[in-house]
N, C-alpha and C. Protein backbone atom coordinates (compact mmCIF):
# COMPACT_ATOMS: atom_id res chain seq x y z
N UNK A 1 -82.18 -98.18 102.26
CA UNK A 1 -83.29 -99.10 102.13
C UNK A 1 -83.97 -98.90 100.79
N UNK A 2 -84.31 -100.10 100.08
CA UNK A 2 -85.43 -99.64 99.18
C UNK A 2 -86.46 -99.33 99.30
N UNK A 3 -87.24 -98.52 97.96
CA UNK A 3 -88.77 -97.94 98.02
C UNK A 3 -89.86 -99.07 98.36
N UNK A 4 -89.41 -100.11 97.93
CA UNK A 4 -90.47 -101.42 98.23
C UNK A 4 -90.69 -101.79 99.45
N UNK A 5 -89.25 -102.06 99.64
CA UNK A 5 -89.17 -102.28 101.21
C UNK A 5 -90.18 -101.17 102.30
N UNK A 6 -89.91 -100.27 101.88
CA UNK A 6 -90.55 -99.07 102.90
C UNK A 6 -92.18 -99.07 102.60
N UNK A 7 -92.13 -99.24 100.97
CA UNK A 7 -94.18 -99.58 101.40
C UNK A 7 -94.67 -100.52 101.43
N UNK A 8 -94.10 -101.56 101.68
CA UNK A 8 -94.53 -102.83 101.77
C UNK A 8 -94.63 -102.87 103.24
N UNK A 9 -93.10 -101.97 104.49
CA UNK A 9 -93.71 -101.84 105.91
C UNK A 9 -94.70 -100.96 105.93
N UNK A 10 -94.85 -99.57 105.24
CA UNK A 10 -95.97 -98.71 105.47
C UNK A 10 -97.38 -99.32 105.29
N UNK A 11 -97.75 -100.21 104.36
CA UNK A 11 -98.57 -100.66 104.23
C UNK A 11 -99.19 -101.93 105.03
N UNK A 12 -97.99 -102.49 105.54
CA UNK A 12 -98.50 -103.51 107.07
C UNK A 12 -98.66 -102.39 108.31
N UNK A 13 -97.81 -101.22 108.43
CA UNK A 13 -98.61 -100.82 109.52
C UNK A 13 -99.69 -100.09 109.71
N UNK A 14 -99.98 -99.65 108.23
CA UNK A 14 -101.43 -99.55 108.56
C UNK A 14 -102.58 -100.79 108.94
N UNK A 15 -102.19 -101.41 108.43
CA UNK A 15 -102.86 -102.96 108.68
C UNK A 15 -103.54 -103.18 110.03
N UNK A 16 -102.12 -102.78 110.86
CA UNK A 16 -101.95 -102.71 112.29
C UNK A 16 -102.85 -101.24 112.76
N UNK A 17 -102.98 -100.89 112.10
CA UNK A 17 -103.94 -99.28 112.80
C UNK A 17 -105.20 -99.71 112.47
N UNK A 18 -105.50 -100.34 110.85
CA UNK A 18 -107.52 -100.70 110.52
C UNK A 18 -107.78 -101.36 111.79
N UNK A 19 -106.66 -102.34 112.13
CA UNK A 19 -107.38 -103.28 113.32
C UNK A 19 -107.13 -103.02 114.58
N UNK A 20 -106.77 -102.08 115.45
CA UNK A 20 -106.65 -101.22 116.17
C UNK A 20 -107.98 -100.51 116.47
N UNK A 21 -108.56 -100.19 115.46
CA UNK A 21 -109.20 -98.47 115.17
C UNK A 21 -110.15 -99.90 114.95
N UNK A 22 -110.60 -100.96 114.18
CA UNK A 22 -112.18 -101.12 114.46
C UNK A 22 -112.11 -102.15 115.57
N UNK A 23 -111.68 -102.65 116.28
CA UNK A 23 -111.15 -103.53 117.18
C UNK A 23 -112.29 -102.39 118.57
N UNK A 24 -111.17 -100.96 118.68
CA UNK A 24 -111.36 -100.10 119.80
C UNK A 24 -112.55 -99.35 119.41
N UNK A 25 -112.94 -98.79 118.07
CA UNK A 25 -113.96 -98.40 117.67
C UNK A 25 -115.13 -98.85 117.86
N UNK A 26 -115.04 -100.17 117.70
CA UNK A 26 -116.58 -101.03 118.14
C UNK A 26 -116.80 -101.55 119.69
N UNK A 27 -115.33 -101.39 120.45
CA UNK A 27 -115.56 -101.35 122.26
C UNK A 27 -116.31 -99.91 122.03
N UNK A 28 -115.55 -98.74 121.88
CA UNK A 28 -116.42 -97.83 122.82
C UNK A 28 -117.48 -97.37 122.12
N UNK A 29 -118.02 -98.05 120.92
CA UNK A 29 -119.16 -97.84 120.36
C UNK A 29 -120.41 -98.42 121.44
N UNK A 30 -119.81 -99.57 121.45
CA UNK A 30 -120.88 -100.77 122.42
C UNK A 30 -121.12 -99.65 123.81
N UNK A 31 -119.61 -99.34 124.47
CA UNK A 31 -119.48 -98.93 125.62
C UNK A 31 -120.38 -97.15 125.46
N UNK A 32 -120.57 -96.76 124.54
CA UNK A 32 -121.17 -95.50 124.99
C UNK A 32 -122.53 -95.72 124.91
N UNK A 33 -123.38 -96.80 123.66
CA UNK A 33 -124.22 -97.51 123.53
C UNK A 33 -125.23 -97.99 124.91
N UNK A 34 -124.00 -98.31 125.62
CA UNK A 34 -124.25 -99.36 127.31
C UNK A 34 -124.62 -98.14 128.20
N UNK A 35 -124.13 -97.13 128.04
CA UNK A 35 -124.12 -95.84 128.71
C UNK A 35 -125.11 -95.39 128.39
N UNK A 36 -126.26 -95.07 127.73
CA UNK A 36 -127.21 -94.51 126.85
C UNK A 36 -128.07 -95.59 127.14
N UNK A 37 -128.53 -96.71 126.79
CA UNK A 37 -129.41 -97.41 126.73
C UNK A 37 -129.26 -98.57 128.54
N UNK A 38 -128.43 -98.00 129.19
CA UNK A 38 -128.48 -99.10 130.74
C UNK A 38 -128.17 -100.34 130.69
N UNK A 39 -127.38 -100.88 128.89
CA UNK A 39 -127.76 -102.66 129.26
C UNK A 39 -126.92 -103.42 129.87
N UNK A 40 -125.92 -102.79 130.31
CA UNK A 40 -124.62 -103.53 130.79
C UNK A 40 -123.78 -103.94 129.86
N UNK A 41 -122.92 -104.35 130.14
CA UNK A 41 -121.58 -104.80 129.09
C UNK A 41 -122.30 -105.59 127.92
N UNK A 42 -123.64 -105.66 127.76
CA UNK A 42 -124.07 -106.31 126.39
C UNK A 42 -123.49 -106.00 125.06
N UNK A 43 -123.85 -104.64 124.95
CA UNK A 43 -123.35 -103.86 123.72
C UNK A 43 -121.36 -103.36 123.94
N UNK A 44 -121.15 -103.62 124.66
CA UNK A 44 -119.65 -103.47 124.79
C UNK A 44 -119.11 -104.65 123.82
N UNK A 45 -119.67 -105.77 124.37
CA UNK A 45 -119.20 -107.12 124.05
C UNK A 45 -119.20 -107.40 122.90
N UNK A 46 -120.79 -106.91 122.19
CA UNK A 46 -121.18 -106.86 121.00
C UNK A 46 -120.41 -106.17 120.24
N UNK A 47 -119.73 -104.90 120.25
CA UNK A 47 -118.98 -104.12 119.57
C UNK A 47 -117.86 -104.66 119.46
N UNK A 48 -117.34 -104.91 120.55
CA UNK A 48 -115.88 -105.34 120.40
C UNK A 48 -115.97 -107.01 119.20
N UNK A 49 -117.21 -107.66 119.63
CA UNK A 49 -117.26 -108.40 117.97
C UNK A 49 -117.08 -108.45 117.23
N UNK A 50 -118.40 -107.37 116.66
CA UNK A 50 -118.08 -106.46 115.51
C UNK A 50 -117.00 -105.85 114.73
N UNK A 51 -116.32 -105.57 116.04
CA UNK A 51 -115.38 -104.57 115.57
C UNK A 51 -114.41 -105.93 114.99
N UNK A 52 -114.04 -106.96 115.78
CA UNK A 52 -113.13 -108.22 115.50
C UNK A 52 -113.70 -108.87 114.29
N UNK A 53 -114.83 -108.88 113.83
CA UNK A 53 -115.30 -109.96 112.38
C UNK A 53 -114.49 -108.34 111.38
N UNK A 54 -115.06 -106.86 111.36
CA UNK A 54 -114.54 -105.79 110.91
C UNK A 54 -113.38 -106.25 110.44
N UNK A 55 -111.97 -106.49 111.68
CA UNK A 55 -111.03 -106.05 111.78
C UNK A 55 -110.11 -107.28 110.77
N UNK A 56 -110.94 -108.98 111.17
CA UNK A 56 -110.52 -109.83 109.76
C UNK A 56 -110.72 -109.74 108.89
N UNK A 57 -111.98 -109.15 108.60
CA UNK A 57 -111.87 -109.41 106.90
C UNK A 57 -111.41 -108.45 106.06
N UNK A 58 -111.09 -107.29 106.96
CA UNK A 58 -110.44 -106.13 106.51
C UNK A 58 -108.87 -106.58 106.43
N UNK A 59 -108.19 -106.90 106.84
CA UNK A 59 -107.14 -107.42 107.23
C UNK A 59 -106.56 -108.40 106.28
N UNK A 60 -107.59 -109.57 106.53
CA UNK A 60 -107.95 -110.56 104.95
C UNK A 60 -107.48 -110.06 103.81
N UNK A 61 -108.52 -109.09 103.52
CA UNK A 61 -108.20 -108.27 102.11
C UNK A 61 -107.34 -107.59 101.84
N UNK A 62 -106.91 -106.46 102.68
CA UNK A 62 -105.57 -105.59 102.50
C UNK A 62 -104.11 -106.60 102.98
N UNK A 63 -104.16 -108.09 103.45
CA UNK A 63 -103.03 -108.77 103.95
C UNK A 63 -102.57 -109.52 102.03
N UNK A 64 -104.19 -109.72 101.37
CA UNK A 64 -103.73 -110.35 99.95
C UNK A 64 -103.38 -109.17 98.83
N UNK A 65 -104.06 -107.93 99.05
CA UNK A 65 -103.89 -107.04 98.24
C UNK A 65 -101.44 -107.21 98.20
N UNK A 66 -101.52 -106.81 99.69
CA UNK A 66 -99.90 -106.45 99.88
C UNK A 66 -98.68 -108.09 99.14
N UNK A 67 -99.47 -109.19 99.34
CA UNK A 67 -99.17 -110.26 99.06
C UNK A 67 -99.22 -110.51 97.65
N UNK A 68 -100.48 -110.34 96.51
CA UNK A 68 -100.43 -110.41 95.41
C UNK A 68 -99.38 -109.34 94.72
N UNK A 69 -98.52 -108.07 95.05
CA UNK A 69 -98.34 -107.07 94.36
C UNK A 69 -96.43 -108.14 94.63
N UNK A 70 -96.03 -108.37 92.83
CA UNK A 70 -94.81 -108.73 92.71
C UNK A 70 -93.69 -108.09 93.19
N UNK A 71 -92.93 -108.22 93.84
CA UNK A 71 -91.70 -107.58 94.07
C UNK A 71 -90.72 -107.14 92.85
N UNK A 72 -90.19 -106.41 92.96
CA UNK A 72 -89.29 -105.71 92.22
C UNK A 72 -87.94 -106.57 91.77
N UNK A 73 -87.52 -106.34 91.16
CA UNK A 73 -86.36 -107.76 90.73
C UNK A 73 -85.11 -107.19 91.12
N UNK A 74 -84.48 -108.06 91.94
CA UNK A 74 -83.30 -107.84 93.05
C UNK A 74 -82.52 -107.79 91.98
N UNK A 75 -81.86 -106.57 92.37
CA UNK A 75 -80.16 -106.36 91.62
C UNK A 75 -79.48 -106.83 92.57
N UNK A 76 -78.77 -107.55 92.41
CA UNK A 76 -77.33 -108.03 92.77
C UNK A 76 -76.02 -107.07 92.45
């Protein structure tokens, strides 16, 4: 395989972990939040928001960063 090839996947799966990690980060933020303050799934809901506006525009940016960077010129 080539080197490109391999960080061009390493670098989508992290992609797949930022939005993972603030996706679940902002549930059990809300959820320990809900636990601490009594409000019910308010702040669960809210987090998991958060964590989803987080998880696009992060995503957004590191999806054009991987997109703008030219590929390497195919030998044949």
């Amino acid at each position: 395989m080539r080197a490109g090839f391999m960080a061009t996947a390493l670098r989508l799966i992290g992609i797949g972990w930022y939005v993972a990690i603030c996706i679940g980060g902002g549930a059990l933020a809300g959820f320990w939040l809900d636990g601490r303050l009594s409000s019910g799934p308010i702040l669960t809901m809210a987090g998991i928001g958060v964590g989803i506006v987080a998880a696009v525009v992060g995503m957004y940016r590191m999806l054009m960063a991987v997109l703008s960077t030219r590929p390497d010129s195919e030998e044949n």
